[in-house]
Protein backbone atom coordinates (compact mmCIF):
# COMPACT_ATOMS: atom_id res chain seq x y z
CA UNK A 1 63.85 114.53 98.89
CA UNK A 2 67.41 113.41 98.65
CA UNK A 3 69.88 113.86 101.71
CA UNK A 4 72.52 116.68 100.90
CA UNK A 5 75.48 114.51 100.79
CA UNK A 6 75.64 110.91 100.32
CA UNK A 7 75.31 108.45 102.99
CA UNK A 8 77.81 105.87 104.10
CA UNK A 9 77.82 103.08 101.88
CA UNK A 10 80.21 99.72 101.86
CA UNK A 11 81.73 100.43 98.59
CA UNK A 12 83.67 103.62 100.62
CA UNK A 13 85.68 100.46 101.86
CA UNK A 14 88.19 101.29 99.74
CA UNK A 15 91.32 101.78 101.76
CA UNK A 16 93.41 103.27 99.43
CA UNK A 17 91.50 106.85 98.79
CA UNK A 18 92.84 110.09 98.48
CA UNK A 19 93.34 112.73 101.88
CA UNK A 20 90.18 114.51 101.02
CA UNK A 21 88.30 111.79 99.93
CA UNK A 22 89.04 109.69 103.42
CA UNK A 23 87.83 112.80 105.06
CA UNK A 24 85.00 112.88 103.15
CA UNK A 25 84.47 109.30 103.84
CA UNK A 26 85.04 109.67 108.12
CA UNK A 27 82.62 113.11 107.86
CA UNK A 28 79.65 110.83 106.55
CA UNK A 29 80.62 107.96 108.96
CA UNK A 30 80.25 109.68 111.38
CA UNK A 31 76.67 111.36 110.72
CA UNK A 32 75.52 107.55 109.57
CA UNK A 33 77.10 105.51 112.39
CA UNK A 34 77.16 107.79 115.18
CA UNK A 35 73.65 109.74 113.95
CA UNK A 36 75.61 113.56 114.91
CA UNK A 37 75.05 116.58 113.48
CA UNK A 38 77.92 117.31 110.94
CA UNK A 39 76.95 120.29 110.11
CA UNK A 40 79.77 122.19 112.58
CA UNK A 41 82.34 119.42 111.98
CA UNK A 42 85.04 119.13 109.85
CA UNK A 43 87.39 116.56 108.86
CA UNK A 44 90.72 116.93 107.77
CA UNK A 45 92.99 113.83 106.69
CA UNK A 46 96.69 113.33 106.58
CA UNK A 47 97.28 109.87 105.09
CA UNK A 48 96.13 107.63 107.46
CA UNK A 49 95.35 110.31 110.32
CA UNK A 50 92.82 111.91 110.63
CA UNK A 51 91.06 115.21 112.57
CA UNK A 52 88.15 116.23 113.49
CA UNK A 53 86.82 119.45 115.01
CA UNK A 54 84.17 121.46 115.60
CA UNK A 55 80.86 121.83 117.78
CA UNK A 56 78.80 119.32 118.87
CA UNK A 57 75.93 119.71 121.30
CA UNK A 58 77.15 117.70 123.99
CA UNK A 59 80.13 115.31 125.19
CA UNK A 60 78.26 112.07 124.27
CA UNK A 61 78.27 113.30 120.52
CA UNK A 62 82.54 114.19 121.16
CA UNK A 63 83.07 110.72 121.96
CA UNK A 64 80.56 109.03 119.44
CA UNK A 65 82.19 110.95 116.48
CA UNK A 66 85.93 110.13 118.05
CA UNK A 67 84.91 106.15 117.97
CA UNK A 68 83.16 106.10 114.95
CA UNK A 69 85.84 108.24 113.31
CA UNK A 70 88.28 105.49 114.61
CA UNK A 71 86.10 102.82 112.86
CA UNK A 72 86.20 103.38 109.55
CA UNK A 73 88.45 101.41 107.19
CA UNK A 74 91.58 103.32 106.50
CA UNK A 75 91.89 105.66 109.45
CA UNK A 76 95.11 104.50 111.64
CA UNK A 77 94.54 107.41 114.15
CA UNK A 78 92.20 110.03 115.21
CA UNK A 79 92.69 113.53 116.72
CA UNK A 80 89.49 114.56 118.58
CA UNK A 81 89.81 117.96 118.87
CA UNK A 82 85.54 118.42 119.11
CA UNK A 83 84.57 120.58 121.42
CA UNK A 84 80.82 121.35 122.95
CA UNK A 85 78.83 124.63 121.94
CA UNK A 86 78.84 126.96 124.20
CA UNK A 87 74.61 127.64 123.55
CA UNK A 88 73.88 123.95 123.88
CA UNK A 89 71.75 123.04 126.73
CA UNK A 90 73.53 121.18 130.11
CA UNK A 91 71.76 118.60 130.49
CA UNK A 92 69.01 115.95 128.20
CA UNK A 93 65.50 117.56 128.94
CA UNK A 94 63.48 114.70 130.09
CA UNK A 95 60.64 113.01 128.01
């Protein structure tokens, strides 16, 4: 079955791309680099700005998405505003 949306690929290198298509862009570079949950994130560009915000389920996956938001080719700045569900659990249950 084919993912929902499309994953990262090199030809998104492009660094001249419209606002929403750089969000687009950061949103699956951020699922393929950083392997979070997108699903309660969303990514709004402003040029060469971006921000992201939403729910994550813990502070590990805040500062994953901030760095690999940072990464991607284009982006000059990032505003983290994630922040961590309220329902996800405190700590990693061991294995």
């Amino acid at each position: 079955m084919p993912p929902e949306k499309p994953v990262y690929a090199h030809r998104d290198d492009d660094p001249h791309l419209t606002d929403d298509a750089l969000a687009d862009k950061v949103l699956r570079f951020i699922q393929y680099a950083a392997m979070v949950d997108t699903s309660g994130i969303s990514v709004m560009a402003l040029g060469e700005i971006v921000i992201i915000s939403g729910e994550v389920a813990n502070e590990a996956e805040v500062a994953c998405a901030g760095d690999a938001a940072a990464s991607v080719i284009g982006v000059a700045s990032v505003e983290n505003r994630l922040t961590v569900r309220r329902d996800a659990p405190t700590r990693i249950p061991e294995r």
